[in-house]
PDB file of N, CA and C in Angstrom:
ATOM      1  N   UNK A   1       2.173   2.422  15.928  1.00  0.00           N
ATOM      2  CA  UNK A   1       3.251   3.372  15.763  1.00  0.00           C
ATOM      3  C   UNK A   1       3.692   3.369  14.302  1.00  0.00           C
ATOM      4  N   UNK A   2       4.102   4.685  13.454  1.00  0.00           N
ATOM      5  CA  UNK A   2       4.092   4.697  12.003  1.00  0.00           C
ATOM      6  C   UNK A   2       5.515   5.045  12.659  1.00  0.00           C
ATOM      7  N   UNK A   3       6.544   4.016  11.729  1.00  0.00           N
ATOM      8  CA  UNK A   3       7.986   4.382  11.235  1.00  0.00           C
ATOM      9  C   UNK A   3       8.057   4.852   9.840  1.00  0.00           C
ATOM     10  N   UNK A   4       8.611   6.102   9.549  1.00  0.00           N
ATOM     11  CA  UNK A   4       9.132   6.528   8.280  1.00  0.00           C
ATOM     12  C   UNK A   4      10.923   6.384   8.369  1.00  0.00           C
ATOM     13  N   UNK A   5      11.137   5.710   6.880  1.00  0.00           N
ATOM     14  CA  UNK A   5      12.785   5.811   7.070  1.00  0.00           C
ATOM     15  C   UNK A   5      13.003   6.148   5.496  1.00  0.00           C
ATOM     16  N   UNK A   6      13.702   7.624   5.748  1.00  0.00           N
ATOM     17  CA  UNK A   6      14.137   8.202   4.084  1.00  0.00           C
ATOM     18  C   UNK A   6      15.549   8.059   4.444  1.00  0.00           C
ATOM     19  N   UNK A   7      15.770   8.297   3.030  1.00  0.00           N
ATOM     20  CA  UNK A   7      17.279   8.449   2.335  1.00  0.00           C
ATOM     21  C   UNK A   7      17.365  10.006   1.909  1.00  0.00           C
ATOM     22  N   UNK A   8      18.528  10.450   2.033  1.00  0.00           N
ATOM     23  CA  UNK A   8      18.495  12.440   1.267  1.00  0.00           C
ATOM     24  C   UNK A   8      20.458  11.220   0.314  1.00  0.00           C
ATOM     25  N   UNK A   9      20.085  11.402  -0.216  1.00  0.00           N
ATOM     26  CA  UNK A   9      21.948  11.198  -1.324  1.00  0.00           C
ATOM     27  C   UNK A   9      21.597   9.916  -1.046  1.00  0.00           C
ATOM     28  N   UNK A  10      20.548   8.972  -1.154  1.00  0.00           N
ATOM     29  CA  UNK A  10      21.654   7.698  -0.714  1.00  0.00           C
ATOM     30  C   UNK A  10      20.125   6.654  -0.564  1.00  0.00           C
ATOM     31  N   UNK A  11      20.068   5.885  -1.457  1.00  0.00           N
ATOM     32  CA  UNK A  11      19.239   4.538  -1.357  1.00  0.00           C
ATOM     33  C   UNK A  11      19.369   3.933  -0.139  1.00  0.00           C
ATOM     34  N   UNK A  12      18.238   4.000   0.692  1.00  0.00           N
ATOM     35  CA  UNK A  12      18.075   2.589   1.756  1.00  0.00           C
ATOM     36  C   UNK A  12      18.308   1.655   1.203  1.00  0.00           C
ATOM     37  N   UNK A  13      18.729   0.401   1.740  1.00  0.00           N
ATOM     38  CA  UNK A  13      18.840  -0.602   1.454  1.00  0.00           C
ATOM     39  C   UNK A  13      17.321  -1.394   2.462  1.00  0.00           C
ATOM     40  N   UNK A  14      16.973  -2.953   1.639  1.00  0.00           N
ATOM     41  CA  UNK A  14      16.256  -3.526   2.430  1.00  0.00           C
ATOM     42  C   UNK A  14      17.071  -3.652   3.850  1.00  0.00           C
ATOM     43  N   UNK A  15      18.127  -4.083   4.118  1.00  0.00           N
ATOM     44  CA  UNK A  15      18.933  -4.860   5.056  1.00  0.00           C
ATOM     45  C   UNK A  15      18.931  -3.498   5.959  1.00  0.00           C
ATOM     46  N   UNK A  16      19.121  -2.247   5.295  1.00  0.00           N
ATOM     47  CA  UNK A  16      19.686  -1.409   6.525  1.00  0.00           C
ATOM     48  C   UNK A  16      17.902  -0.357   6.679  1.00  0.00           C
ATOM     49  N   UNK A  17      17.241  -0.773   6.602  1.00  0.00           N
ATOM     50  CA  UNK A  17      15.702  -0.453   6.760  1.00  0.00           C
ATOM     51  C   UNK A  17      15.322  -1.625   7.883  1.00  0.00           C
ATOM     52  N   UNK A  18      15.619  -2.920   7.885  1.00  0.00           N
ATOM     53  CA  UNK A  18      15.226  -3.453   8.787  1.00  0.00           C
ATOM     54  C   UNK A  18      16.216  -3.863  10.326  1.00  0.00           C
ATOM     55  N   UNK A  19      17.287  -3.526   9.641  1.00  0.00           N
ATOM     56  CA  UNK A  19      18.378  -2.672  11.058  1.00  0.00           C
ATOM     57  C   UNK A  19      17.381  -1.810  11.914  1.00  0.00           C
ATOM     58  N   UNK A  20      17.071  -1.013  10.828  1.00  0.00           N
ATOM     59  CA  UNK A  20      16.915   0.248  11.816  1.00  0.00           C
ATOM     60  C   UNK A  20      15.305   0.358  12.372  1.00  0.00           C
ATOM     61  N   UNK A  21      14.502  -0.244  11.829  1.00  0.00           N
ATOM     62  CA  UNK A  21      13.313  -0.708  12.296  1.00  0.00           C
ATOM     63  C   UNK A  21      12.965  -1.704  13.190  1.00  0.00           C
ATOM     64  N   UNK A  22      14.238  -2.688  13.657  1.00  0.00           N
ATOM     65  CA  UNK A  22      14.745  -3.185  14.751  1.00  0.00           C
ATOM     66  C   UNK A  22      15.033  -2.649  15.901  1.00  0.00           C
ATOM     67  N   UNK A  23      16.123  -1.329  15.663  1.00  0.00           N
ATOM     68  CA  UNK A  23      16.607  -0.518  16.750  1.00  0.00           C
ATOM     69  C   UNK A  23      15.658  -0.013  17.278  1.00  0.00           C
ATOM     70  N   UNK A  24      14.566   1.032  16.650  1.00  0.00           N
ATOM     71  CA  UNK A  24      13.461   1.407  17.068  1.00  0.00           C
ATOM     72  C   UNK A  24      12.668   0.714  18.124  1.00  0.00           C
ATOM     73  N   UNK A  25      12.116  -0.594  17.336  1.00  0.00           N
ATOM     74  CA  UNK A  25      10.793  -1.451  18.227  1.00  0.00           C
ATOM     75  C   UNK A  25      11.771  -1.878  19.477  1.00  0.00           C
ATOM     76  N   UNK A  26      13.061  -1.566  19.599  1.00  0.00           N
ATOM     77  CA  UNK A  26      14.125  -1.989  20.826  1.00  0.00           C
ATOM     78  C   UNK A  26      13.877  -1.058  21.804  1.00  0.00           C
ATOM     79  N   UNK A  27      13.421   0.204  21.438  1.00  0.00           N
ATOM     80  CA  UNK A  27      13.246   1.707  21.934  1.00  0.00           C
ATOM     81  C   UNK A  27      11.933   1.691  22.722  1.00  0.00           C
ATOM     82  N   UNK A  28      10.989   0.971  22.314  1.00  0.00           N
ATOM     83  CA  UNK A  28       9.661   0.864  22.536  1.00  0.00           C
ATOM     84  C   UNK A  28       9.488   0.107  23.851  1.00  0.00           C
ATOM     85  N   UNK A  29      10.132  -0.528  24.384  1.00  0.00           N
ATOM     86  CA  UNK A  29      10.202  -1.161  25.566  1.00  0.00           C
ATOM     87  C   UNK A  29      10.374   0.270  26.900  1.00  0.00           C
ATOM     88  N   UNK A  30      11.490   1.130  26.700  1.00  0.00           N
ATOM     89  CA  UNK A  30      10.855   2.091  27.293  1.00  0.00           C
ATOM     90  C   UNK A  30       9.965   3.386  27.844  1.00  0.00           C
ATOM     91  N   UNK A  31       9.093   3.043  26.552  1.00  0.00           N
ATOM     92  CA  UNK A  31       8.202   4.243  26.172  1.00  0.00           C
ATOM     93  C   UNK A  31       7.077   3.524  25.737  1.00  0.00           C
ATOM     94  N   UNK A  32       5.790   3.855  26.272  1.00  0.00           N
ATOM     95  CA  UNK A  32       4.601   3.619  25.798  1.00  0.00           C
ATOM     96  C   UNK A  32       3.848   4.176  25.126  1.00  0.00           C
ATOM     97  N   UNK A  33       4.582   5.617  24.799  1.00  0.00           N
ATOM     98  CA  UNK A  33       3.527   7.017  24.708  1.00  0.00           C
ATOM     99  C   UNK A  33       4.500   7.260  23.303  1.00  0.00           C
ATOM    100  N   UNK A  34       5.080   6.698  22.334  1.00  0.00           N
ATOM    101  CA  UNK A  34       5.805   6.886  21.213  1.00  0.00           C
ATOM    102  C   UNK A  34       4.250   6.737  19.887  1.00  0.00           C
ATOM    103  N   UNK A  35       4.085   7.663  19.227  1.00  0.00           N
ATOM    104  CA  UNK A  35       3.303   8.238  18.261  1.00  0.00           C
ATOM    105  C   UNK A  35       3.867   7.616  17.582  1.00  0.00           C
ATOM    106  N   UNK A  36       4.996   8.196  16.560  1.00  0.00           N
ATOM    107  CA  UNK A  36       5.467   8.115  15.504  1.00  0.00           C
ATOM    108  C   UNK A  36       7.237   8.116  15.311  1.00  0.00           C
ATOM    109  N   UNK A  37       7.915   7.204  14.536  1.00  0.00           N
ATOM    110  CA  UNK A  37       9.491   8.101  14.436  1.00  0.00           C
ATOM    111  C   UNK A  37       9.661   8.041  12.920  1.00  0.00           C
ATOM    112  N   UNK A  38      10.657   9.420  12.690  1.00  0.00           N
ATOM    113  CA  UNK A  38      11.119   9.118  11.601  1.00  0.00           C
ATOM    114  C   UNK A  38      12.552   9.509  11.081  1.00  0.00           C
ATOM    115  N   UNK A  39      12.688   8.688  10.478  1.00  0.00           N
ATOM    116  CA  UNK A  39      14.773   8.523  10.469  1.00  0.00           C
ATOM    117  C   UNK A  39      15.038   8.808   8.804  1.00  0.00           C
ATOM    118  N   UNK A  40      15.659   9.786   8.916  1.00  0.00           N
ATOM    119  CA  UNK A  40      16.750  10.412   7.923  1.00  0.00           C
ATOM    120  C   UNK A  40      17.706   9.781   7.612  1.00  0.00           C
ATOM    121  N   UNK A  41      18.535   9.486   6.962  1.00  0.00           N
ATOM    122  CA  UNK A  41      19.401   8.863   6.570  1.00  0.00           C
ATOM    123  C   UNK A  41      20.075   9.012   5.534  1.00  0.00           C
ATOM    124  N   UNK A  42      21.775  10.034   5.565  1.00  0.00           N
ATOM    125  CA  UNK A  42      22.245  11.020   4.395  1.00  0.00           C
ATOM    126  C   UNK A  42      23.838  10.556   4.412  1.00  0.00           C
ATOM    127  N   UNK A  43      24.183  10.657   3.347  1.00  0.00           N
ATOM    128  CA  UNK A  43      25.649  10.470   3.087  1.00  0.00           C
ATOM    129  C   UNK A  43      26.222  11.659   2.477  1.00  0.00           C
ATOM    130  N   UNK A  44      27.623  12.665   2.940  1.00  0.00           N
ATOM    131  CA  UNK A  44      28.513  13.413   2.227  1.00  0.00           C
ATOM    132  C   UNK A  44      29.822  12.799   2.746  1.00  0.00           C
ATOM    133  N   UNK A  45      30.364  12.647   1.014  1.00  0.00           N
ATOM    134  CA  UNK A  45      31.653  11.997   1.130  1.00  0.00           C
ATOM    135  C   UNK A  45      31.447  10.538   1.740  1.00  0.00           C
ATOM    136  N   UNK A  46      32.569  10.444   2.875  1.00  0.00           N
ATOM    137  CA  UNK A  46      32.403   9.252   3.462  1.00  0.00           C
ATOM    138  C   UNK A  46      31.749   9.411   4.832  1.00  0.00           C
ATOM    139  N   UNK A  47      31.155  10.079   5.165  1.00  0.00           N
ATOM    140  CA  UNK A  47      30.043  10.598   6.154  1.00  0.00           C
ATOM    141  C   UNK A  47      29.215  10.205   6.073  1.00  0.00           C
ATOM    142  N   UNK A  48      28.075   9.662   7.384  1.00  0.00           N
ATOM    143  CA  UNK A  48      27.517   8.803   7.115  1.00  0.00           C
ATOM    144  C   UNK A  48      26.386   9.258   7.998  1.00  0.00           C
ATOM    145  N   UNK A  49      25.156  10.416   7.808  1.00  0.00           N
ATOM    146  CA  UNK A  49      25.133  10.562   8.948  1.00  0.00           C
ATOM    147  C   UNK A  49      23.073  10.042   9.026  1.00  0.00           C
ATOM    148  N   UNK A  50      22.937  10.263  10.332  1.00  0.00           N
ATOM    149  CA  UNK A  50      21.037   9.489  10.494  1.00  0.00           C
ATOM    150  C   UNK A  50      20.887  10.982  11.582  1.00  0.00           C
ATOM    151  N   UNK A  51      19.997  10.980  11.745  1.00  0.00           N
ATOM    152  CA  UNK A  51      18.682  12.155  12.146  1.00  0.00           C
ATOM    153  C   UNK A  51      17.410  11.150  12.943  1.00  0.00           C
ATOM    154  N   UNK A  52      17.053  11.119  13.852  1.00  0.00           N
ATOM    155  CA  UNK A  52      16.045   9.893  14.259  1.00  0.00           C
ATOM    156  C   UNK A  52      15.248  11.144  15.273  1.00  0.00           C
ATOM    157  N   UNK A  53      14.129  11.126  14.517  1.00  0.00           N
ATOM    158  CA  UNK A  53      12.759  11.887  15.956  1.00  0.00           C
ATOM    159  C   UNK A  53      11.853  11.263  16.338  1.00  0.00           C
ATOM    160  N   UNK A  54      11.711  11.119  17.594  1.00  0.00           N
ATOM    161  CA  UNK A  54      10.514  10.631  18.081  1.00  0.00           C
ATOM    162  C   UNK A  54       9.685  11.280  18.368  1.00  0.00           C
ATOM    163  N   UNK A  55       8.337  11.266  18.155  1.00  0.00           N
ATOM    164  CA  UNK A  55       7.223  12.071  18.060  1.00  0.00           C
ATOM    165  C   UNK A  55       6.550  11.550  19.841  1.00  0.00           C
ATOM    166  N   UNK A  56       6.236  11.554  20.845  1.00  0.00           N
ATOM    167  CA  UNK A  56       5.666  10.984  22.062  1.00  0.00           C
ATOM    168  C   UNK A  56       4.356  11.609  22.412  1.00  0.00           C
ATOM    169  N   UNK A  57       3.429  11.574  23.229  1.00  0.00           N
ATOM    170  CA  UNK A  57       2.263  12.355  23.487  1.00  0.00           C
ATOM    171  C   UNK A  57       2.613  13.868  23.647  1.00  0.00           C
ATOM    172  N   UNK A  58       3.435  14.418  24.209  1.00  0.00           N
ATOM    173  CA  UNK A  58       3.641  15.846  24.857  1.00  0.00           C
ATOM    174  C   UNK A  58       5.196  16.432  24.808  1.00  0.00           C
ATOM    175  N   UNK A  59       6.153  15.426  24.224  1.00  0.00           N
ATOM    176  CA  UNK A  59       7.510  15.574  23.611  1.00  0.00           C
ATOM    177  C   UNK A  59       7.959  15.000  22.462  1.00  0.00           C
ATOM    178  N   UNK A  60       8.592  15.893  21.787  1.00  0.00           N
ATOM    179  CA  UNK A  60       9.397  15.297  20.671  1.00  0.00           C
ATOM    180  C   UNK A  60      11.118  15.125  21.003  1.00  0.00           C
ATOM    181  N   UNK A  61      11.672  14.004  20.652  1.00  0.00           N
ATOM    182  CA  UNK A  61      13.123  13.855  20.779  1.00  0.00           C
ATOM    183  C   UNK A  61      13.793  13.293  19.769  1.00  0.00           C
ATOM    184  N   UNK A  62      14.628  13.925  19.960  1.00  0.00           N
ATOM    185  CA  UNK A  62      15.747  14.226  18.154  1.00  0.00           C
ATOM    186  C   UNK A  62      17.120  14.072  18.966  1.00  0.00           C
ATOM    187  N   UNK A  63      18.020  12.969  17.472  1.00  0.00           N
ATOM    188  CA  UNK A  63      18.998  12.155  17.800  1.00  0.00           C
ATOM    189  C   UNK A  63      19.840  12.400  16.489  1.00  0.00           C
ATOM    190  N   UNK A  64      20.802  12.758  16.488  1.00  0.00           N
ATOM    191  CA  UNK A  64      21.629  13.167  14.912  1.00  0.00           C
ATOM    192  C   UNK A  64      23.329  12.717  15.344  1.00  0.00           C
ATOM    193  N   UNK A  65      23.565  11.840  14.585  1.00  0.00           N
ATOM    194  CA  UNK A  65      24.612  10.694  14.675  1.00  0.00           C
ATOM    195  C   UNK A  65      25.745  10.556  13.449  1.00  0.00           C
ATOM    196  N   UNK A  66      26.920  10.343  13.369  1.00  0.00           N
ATOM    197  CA  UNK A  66      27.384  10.712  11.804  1.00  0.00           C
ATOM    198  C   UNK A  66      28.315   9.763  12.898  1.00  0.00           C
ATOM    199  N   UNK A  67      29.050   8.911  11.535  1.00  0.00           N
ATOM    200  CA  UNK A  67      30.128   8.153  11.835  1.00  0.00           C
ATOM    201  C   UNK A  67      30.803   7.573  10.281  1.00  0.00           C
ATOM    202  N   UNK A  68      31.262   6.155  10.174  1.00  0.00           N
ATOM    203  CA  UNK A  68      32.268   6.350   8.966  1.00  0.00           C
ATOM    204  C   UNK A  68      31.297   4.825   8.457  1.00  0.00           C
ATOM    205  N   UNK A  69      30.143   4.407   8.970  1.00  0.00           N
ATOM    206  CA  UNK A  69      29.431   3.256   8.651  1.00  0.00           C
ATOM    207  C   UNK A  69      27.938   3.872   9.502  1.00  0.00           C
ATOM    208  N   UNK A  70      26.777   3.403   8.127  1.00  0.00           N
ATOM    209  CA  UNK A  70      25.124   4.085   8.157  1.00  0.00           C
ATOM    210  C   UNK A  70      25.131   3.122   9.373  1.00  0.00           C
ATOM    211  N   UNK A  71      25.141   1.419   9.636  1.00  0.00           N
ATOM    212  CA  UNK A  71      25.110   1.065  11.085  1.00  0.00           C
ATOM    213  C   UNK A  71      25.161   0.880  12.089  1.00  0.00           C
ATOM    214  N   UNK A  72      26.514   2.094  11.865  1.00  0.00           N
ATOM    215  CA  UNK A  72      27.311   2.191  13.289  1.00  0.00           C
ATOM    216  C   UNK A  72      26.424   3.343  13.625  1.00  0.00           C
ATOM    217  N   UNK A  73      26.365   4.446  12.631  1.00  0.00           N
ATOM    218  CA  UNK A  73      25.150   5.639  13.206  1.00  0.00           C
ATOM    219  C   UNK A  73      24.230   5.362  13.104  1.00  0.00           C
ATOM    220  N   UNK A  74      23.208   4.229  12.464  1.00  0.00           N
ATOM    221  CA  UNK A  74      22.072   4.069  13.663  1.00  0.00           C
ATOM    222  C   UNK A  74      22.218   3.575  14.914  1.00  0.00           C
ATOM    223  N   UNK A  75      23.341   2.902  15.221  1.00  0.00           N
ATOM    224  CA  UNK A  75      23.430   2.112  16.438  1.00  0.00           C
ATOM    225  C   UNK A  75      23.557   3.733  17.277  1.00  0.00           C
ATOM    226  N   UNK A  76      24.197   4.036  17.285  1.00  0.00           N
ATOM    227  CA  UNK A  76      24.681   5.175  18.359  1.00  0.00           C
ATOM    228  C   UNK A  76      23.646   6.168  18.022  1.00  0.00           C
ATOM    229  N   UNK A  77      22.778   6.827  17.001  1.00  0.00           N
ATOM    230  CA  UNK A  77      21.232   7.353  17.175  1.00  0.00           C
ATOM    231  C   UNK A  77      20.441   6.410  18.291  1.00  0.00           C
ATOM    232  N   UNK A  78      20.346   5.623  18.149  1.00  0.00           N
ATOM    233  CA  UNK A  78      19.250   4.817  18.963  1.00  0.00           C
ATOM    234  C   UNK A  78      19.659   5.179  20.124  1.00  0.00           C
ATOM    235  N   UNK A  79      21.422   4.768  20.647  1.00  0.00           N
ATOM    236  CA  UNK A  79      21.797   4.864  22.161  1.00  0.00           C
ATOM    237  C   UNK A  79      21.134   5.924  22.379  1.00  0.00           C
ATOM    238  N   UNK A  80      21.218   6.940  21.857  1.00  0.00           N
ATOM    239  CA  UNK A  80      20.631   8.364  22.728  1.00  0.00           C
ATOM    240  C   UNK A  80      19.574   8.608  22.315  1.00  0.00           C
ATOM    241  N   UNK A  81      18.131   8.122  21.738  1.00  0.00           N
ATOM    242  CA  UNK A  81      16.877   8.400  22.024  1.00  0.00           C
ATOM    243  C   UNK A  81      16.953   7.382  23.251  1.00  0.00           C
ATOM    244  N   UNK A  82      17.615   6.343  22.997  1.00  0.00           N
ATOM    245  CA  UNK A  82      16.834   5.660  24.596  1.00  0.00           C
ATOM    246  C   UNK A  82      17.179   5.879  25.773  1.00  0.00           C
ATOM    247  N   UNK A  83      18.534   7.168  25.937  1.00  0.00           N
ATOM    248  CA  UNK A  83      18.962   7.621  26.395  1.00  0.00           C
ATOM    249  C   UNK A  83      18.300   8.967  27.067  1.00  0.00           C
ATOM    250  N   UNK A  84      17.320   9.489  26.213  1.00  0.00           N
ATOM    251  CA  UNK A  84      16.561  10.589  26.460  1.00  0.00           C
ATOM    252  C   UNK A  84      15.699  10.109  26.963  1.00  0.00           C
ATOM    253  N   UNK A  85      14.614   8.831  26.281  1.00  0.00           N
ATOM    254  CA  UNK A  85      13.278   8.045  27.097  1.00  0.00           C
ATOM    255  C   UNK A  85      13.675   7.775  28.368  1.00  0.00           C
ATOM    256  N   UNK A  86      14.425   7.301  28.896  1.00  0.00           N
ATOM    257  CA  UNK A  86      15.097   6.750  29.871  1.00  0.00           C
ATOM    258  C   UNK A  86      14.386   7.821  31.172  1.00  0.00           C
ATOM    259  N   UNK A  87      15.463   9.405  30.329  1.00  0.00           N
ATOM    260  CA  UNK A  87      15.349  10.357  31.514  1.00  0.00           C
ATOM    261  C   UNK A  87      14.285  11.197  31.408  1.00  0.00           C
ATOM    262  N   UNK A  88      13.053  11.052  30.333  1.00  0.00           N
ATOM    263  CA  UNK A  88      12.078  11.586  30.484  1.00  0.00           C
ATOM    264  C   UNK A  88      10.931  10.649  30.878  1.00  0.00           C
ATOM    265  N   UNK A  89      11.002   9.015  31.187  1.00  0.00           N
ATOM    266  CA  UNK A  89      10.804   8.594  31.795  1.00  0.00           C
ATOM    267  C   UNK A  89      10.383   8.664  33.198  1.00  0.00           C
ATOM    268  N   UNK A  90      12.245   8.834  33.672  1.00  0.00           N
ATOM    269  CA  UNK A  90      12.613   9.149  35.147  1.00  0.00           C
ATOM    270  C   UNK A  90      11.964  10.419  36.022  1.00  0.00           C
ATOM    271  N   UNK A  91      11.575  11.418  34.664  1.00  0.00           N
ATOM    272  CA  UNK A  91      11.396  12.903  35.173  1.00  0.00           C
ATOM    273  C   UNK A  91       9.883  12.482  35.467  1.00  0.00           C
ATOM    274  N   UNK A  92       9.303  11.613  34.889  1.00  0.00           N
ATOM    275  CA  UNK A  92       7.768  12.275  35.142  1.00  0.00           C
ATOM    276  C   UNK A  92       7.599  10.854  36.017  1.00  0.00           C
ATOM    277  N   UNK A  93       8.486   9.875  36.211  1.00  0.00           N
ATOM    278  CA  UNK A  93       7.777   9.181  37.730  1.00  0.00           C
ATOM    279  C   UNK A  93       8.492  10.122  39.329  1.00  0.00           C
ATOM    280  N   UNK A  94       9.024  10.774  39.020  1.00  0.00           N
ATOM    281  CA  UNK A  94       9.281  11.992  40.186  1.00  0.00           C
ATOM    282  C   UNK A  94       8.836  12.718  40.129  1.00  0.00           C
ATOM    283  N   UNK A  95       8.226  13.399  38.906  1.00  0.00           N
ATOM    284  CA  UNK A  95       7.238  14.433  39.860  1.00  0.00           C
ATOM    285  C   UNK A  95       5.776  13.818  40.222  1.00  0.00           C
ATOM    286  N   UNK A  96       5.728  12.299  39.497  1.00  0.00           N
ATOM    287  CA  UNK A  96       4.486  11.840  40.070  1.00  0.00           C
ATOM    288  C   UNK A  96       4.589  12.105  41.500  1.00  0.00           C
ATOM    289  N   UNK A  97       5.548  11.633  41.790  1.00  0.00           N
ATOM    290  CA  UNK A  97       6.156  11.076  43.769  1.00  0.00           C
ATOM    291  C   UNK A  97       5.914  12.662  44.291  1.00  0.00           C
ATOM    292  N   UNK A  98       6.549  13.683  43.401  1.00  0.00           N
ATOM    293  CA  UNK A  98       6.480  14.859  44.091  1.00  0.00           C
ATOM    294  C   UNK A  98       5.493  14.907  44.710  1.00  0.00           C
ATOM    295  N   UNK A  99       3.867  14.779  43.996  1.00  0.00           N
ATOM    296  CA  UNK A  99       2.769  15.533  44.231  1.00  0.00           C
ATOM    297  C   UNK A  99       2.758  14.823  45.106  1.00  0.00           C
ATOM    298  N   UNK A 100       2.529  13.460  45.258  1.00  0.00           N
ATOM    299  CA  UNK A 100       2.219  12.641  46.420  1.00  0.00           C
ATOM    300  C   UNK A 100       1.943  12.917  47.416  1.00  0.00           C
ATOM    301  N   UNK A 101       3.795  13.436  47.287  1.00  0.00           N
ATOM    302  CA  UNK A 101       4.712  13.433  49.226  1.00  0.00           C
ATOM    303  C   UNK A 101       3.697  14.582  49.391  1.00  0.00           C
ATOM    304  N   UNK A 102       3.770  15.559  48.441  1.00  0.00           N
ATOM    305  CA  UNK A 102       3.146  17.046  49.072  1.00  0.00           C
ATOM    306  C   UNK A 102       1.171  16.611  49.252  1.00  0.00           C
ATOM    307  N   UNK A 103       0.779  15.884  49.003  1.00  0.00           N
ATOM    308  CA  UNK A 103      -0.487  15.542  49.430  1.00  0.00           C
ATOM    309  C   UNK A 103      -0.411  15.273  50.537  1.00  0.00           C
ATOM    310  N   UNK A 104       0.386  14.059  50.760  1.00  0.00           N
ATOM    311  CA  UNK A 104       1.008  13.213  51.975  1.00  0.00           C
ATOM    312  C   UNK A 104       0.864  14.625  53.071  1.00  0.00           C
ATOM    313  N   UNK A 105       1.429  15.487  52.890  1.00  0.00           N
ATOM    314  CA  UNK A 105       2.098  16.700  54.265  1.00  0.00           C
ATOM    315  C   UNK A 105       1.081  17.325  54.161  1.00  0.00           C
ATOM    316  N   UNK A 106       0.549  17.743  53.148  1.00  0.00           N
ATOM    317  CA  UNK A 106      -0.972  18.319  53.570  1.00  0.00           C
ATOM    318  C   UNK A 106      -1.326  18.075  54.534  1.00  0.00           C
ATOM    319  N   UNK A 107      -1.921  16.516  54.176  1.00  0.00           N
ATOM    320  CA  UNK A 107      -3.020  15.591  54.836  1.00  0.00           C
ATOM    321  C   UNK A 107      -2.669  15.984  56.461  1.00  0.00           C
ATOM    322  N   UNK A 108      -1.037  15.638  56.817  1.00  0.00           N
ATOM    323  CA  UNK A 108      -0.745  15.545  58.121  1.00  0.00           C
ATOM    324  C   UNK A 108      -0.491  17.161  58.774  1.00  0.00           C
ATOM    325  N   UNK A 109      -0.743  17.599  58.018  1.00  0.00           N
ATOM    326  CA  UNK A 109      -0.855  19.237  58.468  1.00  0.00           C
ATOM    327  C   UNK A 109      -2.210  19.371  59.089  1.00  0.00           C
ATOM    328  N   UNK A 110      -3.297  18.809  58.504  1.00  0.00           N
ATOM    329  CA  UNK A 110      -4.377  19.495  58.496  1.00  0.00           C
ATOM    330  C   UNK A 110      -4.878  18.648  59.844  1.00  0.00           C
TER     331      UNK A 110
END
């Protein structure tokens, strides 16, 4: 998996590059099918805000977070990509089940 992490106004730091390359490989536990992510990371004023996409086999998911500290908005970017894996997760072991059941009633139809 390739992580990219830019800055737009505003030097990464080492410390807050390996924050956030932390949060990520944290992400990876519920997703197997993660390609690539890559995290933005911009300051106006005292705004603080991150951009995080995940690239997956057949979806992309995008997370845009602004708070008054860059670690508090990666923390709360991350909550909601893993928040999205979670339920695109959930979606495709139900319609696995869908087809199933409907094989299942076939079968006992026929």
């Amino acid at each position: 998996m390739n992580i990219t992490i830019s800055g737009r106004k505003i030097e990464v730091t080492q410390s807050l590059r390996q924050h956030a390359e932390d949060k990520i490989k944290k992400a990876l536990k519920y997703s197997d099918k993660i390609i690539d992510a890559h995290v933005v990371m911009s300051m106006e004023k005292y705004i603080h805000t991150v951009e995080m996409t995940f690239n997956l086999e057949r979806k992309t998911i995008f997370a845009k977070e602004s708070s008054g500290d860059m670690y508090t908005s990666v923390d709360l970017a991350i909550n909601k990509i893993i928040k999205q894996l979670r339920r695109y997760h959930d979606r495709l072991k139900d319609h696995k089940v869908k087809i199933k059941d409907q094989e299942d009633q076939e079968d006992r139809n026929i």
